[in-house]
PDB file of N, CA and C in Angstrom:
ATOM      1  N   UNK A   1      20.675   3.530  21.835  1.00  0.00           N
ATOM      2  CA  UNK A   1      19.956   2.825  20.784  1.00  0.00           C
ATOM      3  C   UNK A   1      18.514   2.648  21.223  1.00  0.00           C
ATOM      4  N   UNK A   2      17.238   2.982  20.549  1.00  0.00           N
ATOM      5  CA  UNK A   2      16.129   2.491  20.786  1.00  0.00           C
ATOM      6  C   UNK A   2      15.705   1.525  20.754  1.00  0.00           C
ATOM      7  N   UNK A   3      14.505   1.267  21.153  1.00  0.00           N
ATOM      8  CA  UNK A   3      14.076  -0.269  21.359  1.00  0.00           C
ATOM      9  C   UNK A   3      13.993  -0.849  19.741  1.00  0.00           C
ATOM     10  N   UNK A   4      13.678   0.434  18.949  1.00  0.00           N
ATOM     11  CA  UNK A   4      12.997   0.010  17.701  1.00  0.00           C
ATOM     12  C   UNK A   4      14.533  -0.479  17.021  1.00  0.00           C
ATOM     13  N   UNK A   5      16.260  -0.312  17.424  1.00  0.00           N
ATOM     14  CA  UNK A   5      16.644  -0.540  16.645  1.00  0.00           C
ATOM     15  C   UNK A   5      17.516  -1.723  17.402  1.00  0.00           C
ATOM     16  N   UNK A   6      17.069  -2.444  18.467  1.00  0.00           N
ATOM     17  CA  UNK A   6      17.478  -3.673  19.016  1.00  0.00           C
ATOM     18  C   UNK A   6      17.035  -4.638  18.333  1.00  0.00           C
ATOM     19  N   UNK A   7      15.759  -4.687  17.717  1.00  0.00           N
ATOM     20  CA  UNK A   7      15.299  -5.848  17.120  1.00  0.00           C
ATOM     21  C   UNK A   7      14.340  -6.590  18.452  1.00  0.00           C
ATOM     22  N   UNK A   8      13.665  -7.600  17.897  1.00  0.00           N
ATOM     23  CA  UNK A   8      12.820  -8.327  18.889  1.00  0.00           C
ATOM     24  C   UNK A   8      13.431  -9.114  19.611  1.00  0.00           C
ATOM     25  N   UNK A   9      12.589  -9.390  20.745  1.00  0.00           N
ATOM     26  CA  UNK A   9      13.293 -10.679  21.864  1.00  0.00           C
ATOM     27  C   UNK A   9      13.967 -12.042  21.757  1.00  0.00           C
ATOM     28  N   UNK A  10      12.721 -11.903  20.774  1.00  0.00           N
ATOM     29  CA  UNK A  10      13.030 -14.191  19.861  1.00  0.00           C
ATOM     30  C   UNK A  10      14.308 -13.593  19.197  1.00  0.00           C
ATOM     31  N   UNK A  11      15.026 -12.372  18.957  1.00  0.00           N
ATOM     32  CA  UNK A  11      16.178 -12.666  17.690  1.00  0.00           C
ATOM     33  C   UNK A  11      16.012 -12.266  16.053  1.00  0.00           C
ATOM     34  N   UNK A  12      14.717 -12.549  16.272  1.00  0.00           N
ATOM     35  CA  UNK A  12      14.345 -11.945  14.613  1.00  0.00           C
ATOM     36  C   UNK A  12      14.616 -10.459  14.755  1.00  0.00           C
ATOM     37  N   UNK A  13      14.787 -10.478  13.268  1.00  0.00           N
ATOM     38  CA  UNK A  13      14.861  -8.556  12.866  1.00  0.00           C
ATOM     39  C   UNK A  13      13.300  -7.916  12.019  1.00  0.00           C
ATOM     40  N   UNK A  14      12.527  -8.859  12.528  1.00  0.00           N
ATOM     41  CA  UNK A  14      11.259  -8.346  12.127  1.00  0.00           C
ATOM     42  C   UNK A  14      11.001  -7.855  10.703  1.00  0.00           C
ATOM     43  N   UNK A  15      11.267  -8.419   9.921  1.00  0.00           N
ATOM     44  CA  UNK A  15      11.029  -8.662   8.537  1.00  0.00           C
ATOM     45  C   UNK A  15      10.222  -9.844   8.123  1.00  0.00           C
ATOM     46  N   UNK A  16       9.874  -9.447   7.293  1.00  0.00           N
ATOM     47  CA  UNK A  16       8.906 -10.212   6.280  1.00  0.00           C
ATOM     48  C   UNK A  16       8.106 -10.222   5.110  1.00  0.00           C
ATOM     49  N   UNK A  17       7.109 -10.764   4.488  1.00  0.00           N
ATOM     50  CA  UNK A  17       6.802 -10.025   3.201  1.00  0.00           C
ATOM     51  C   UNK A  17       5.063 -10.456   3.685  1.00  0.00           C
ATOM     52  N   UNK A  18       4.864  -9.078   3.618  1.00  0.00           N
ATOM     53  CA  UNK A  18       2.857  -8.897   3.393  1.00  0.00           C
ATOM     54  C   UNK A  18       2.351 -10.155   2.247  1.00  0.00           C
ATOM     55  N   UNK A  19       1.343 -10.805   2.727  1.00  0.00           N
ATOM     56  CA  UNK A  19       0.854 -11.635   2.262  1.00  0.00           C
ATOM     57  C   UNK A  19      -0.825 -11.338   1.871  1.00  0.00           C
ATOM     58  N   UNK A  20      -0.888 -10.348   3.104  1.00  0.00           N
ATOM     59  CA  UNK A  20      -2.773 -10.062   2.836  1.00  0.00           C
ATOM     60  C   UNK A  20      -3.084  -8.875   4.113  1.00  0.00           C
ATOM     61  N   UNK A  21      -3.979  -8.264   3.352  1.00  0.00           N
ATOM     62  CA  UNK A  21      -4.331  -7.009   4.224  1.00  0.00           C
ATOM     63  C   UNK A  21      -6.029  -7.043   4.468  1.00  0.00           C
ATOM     64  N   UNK A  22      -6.818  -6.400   4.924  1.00  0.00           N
ATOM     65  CA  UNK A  22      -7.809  -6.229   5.382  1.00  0.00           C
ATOM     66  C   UNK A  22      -7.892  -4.979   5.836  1.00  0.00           C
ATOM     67  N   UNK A  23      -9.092  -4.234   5.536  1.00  0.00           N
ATOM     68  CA  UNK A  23      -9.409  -3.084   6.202  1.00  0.00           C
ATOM     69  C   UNK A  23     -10.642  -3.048   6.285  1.00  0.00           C
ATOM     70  N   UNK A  24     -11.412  -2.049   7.872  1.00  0.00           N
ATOM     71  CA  UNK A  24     -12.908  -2.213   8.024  1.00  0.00           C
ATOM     72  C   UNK A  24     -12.874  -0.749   8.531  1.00  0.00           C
ATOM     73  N   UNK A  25     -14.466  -0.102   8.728  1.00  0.00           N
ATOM     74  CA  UNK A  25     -14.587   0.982   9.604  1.00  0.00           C
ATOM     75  C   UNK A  25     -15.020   0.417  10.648  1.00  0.00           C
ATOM     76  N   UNK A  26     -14.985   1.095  12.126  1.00  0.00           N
ATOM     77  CA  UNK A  26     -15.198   0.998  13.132  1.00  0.00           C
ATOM     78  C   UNK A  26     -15.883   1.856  14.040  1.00  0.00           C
ATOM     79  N   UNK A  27     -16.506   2.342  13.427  1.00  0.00           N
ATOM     80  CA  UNK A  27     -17.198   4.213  14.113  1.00  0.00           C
ATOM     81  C   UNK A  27     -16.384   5.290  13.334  1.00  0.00           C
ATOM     82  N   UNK A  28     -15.586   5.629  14.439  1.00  0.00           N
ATOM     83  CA  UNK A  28     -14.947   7.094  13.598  1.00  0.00           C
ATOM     84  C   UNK A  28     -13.456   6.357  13.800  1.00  0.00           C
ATOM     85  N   UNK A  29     -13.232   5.549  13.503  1.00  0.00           N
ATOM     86  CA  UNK A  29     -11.790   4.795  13.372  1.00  0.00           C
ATOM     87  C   UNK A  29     -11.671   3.668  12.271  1.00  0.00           C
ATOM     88  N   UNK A  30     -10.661   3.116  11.732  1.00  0.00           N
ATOM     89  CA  UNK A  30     -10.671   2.114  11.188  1.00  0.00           C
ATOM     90  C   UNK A  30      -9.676   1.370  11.234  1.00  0.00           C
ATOM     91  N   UNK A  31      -9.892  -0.108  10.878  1.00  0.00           N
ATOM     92  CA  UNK A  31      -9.441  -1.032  11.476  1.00  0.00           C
ATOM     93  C   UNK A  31      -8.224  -1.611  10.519  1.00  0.00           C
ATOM     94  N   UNK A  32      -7.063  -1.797  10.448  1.00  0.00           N
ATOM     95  CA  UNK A  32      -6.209  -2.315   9.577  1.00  0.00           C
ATOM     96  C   UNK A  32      -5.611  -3.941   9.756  1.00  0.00           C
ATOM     97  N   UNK A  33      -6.258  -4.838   9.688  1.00  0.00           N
ATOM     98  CA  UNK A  33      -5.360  -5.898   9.839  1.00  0.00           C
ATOM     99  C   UNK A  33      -4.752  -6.771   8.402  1.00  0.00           C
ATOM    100  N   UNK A  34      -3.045  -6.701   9.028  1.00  0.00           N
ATOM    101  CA  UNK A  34      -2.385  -7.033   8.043  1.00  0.00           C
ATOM    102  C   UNK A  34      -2.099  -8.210   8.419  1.00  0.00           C
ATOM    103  N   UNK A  35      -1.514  -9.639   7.353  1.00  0.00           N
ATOM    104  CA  UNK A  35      -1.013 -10.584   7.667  1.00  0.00           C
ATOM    105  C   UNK A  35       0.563 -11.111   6.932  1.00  0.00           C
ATOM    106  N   UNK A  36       1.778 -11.213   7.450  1.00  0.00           N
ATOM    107  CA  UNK A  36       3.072 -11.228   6.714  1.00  0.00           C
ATOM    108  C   UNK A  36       3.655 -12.600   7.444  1.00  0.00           C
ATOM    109  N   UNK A  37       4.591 -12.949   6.393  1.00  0.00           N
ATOM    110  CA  UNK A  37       5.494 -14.394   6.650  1.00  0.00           C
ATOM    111  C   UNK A  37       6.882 -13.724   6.862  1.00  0.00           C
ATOM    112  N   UNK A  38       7.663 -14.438   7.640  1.00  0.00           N
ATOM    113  CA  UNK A  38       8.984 -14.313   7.317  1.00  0.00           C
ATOM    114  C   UNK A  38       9.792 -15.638   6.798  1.00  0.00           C
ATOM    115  N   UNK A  39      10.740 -15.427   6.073  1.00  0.00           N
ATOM    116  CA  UNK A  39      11.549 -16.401   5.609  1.00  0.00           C
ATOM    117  C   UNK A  39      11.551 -17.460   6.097  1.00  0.00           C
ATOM    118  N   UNK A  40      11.586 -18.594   5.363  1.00  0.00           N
ATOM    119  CA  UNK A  40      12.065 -19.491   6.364  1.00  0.00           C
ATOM    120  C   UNK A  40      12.340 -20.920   5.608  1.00  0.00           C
ATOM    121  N   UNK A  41      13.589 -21.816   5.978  1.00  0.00           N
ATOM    122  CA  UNK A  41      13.811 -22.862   5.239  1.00  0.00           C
ATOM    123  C   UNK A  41      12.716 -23.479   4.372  1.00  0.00           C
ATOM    124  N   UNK A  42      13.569 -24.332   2.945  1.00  0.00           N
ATOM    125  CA  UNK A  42      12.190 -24.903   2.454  1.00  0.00           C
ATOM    126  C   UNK A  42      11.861 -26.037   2.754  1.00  0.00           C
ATOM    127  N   UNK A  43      10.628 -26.441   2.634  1.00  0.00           N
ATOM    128  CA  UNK A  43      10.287 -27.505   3.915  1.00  0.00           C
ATOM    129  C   UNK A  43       9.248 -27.466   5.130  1.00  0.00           C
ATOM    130  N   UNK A  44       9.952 -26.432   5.536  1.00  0.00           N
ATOM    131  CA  UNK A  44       9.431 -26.102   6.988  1.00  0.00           C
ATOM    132  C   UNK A  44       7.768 -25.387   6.279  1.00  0.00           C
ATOM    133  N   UNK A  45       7.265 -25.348   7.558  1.00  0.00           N
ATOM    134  CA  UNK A  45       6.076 -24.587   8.103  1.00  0.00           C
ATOM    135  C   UNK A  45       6.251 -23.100   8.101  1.00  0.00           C
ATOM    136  N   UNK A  46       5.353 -22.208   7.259  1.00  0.00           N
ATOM    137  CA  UNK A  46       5.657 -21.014   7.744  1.00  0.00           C
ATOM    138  C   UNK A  46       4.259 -20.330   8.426  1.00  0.00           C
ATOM    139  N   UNK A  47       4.550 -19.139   9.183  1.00  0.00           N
ATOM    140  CA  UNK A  47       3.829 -18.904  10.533  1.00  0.00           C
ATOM    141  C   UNK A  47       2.948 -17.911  10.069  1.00  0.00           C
ATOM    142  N   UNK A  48       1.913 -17.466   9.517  1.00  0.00           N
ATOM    143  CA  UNK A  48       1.711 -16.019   9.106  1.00  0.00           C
ATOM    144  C   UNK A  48       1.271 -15.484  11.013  1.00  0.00           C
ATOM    145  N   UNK A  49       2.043 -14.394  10.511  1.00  0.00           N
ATOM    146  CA  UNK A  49       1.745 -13.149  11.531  1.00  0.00           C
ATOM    147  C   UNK A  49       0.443 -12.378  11.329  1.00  0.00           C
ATOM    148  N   UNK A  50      -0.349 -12.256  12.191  1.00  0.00           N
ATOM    149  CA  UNK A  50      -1.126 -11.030  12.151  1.00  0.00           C
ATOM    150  C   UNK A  50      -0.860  -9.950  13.349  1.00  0.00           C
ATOM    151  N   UNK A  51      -1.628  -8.634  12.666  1.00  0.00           N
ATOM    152  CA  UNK A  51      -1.292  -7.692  13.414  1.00  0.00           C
ATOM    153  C   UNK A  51      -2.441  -7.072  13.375  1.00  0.00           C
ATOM    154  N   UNK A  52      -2.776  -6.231  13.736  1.00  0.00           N
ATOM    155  CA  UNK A  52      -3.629  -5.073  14.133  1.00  0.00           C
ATOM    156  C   UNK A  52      -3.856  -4.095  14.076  1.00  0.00           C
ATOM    157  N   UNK A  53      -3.989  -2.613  13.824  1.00  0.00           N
ATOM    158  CA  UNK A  53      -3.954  -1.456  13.494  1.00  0.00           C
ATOM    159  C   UNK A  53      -4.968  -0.491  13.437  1.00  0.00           C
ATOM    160  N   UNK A  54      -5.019  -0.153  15.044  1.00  0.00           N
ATOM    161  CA  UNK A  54      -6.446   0.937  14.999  1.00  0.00           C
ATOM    162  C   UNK A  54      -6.164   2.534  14.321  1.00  0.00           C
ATOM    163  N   UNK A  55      -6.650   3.129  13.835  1.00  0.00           N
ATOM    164  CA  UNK A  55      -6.095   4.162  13.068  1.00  0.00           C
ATOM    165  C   UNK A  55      -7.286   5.481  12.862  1.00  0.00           C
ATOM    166  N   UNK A  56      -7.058   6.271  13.110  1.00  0.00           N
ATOM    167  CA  UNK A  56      -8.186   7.235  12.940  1.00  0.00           C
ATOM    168  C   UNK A  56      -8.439   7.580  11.170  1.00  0.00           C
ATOM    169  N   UNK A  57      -9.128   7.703  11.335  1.00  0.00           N
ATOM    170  CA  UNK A  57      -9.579   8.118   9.191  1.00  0.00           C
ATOM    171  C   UNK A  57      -8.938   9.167   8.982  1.00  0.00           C
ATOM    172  N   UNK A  58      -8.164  10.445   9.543  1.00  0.00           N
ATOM    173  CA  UNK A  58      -7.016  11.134   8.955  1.00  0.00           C
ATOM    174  C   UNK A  58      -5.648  10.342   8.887  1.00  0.00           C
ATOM    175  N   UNK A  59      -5.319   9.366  10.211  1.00  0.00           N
ATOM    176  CA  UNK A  59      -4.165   8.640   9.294  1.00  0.00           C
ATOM    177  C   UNK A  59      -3.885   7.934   8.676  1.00  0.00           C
ATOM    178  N   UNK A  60      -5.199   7.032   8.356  1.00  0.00           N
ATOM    179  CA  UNK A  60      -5.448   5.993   7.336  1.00  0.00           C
ATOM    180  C   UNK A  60      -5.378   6.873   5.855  1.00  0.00           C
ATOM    181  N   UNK A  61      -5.609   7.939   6.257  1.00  0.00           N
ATOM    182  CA  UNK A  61      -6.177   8.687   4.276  1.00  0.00           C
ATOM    183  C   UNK A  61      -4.262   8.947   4.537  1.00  0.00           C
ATOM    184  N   UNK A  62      -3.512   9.730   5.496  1.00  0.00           N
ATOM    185  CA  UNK A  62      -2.235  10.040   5.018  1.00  0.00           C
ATOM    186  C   UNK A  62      -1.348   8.563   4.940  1.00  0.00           C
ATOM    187  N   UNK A  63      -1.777   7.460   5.550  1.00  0.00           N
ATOM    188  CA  UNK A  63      -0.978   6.123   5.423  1.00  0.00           C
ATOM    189  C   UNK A  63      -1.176   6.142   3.643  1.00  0.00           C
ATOM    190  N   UNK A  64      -2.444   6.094   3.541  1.00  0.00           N
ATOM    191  CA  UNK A  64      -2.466   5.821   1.941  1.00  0.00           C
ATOM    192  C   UNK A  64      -1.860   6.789   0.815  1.00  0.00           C
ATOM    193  N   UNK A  65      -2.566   8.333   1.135  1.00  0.00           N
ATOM    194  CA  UNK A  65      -0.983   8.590   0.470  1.00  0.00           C
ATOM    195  C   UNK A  65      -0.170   8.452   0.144  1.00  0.00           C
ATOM    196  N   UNK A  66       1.105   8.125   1.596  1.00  0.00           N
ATOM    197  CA  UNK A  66       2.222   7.863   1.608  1.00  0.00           C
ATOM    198  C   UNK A  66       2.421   6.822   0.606  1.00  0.00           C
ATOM    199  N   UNK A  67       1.575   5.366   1.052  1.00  0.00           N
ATOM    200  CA  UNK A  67       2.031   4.629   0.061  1.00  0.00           C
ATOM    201  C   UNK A  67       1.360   4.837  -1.440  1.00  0.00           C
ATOM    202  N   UNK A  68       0.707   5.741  -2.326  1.00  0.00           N
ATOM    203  CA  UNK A  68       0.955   5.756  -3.238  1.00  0.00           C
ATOM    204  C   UNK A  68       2.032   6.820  -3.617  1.00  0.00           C
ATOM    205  N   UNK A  69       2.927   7.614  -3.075  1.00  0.00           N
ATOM    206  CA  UNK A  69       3.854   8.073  -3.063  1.00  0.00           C
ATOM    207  C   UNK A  69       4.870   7.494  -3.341  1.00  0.00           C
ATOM    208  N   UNK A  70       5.054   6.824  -2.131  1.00  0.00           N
ATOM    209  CA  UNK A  70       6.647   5.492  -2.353  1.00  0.00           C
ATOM    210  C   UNK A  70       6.339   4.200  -3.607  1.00  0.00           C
ATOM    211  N   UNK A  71       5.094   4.531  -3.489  1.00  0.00           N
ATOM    212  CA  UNK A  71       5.198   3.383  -5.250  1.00  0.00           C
ATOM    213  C   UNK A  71       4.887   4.059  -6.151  1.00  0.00           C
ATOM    214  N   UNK A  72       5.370   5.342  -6.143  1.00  0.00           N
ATOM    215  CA  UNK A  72       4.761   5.935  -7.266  1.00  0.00           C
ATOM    216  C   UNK A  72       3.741   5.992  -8.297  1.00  0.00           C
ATOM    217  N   UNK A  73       2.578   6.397  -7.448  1.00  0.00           N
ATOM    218  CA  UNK A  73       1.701   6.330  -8.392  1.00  0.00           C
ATOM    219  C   UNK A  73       0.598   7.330  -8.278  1.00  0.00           C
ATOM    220  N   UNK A  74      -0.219   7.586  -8.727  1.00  0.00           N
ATOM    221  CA  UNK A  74      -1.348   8.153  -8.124  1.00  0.00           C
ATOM    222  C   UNK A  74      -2.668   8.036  -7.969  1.00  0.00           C
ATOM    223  N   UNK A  75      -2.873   8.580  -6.822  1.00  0.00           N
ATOM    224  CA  UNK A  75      -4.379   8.228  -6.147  1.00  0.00           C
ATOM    225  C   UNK A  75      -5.342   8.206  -7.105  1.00  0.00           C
ATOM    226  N   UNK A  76      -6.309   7.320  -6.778  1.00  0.00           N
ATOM    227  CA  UNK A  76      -7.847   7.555  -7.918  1.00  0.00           C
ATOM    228  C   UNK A  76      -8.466   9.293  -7.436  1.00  0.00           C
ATOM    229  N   UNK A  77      -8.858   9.855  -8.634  1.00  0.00           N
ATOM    230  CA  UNK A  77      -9.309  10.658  -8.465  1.00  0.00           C
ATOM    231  C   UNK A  77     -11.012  10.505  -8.554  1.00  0.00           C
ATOM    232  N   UNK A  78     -11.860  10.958  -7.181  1.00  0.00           N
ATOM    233  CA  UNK A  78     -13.046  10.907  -7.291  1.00  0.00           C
ATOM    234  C   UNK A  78     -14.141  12.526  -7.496  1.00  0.00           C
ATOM    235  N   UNK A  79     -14.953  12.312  -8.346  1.00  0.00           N
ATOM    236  CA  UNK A  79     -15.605  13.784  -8.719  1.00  0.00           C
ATOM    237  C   UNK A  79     -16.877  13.687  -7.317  1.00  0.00           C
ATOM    238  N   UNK A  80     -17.129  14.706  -6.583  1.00  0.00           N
ATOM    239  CA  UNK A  80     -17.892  14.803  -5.859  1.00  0.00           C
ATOM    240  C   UNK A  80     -19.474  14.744  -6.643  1.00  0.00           C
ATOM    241  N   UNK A  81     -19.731  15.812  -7.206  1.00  0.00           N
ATOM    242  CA  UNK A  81     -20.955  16.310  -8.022  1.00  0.00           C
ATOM    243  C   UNK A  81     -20.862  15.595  -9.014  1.00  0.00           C
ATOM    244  N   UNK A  82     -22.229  15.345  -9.450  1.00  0.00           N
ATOM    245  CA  UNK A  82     -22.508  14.807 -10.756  1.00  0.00           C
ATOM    246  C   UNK A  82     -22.241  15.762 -11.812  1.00  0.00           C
ATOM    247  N   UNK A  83     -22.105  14.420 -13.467  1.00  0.00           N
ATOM    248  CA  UNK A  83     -22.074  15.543 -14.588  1.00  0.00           C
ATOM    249  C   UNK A  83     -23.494  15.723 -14.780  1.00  0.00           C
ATOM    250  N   UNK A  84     -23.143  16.909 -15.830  1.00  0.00           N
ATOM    251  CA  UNK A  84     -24.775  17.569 -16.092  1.00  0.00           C
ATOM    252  C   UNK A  84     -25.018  16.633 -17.230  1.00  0.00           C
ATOM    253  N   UNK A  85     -25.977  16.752 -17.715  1.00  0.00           N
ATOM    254  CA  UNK A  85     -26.647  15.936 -18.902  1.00  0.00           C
ATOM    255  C   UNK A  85     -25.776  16.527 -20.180  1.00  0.00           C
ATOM    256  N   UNK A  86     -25.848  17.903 -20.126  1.00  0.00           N
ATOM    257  CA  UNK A  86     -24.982  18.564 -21.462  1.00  0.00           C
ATOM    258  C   UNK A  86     -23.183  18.132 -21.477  1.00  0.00           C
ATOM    259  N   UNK A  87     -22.601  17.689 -20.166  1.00  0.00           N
ATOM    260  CA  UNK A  87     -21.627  17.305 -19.905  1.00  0.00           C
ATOM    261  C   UNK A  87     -21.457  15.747 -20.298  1.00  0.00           C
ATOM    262  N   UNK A  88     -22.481  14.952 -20.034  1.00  0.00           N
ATOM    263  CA  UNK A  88     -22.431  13.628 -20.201  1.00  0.00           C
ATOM    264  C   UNK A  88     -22.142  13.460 -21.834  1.00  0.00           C
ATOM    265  N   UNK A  89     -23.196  14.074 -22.787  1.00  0.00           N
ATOM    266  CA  UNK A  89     -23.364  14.065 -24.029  1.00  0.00           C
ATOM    267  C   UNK A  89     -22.171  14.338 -24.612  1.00  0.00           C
ATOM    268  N   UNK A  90     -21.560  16.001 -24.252  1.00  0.00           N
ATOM    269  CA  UNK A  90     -20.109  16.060 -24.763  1.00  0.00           C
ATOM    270  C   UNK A  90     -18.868  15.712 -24.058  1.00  0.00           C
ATOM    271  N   UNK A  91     -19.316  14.534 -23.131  1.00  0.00           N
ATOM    272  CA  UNK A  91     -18.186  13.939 -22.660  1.00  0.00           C
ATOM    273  C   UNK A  91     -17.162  14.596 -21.709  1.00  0.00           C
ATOM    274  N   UNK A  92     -17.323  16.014 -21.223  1.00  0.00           N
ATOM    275  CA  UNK A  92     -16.908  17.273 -20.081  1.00  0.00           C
ATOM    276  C   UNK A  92     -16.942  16.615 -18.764  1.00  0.00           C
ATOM    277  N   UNK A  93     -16.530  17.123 -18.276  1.00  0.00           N
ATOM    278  CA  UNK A  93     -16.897  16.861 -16.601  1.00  0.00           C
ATOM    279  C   UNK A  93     -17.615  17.813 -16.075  1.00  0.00           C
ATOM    280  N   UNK A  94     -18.199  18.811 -16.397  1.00  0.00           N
ATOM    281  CA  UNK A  94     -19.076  19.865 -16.143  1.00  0.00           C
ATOM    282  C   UNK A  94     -20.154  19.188 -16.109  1.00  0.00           C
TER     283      UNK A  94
END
C-alpha cells in the first residue's frame, strides 16, 4: 500500500471542501495557493488549511484543462490578432 493510500498521521483521510484559491506568477513558475476546511461538528471551530503549489506554466495550463474537462465545460477561447475594421463592421472575426 502507498503512503498516499494510508491516509495521514493525525487519522484524517484528508478530505475537505475548497473554500478559496489564489493564484500569482513567480518568474517562469506560478504560484497556487489553495485554502479547504474539513468537516467538523456544529459548534466547533473550523481550521482552514492552506497549502501551496509551485507549478511550472505548462502544468498550471494542463491542471486547468483538466479541470475544465472534469466539469465539463469549456475553456474561454482567446483570438490572438486583432479584427480588421471590415471584420468589426460585419461582425467576422477576420
Amino acid at each position: 500500500m502507498s503512503g498516499a493510500d494510508q491516509g495521514r498521521k493525525d487519522g484524517s483521510d484528508g478530505f475537505g471542501a475548497l473554500v478559496g484559491w489564489t493564484g500569482e506568477r513567480l518568474g517562469d513558475k506560478v504560484v497556487l495557493k489553495m485554502e479547504s476546511v474539513r468537516s467538523a461538528p456544529i459548534g466547533s471551530d473550523s481550521k482552514v488549511d492552506n497549502f501551496q503549489y509551485f507549478l511550472t506554466r505548462s502544468q498550471a495550463a494542463v491542471l486547468a484543462n483538466y479541470l475544465y474537462e472534469v466539469a465539463g465545460q469549456t475553456p474561454p477561447r482567446y483570438h490572438s490578432r486583432k479584427r480588421s475594421w471590415l471584420g468589426k463592421v460585419l461582425g467576422s472575426a477576420g
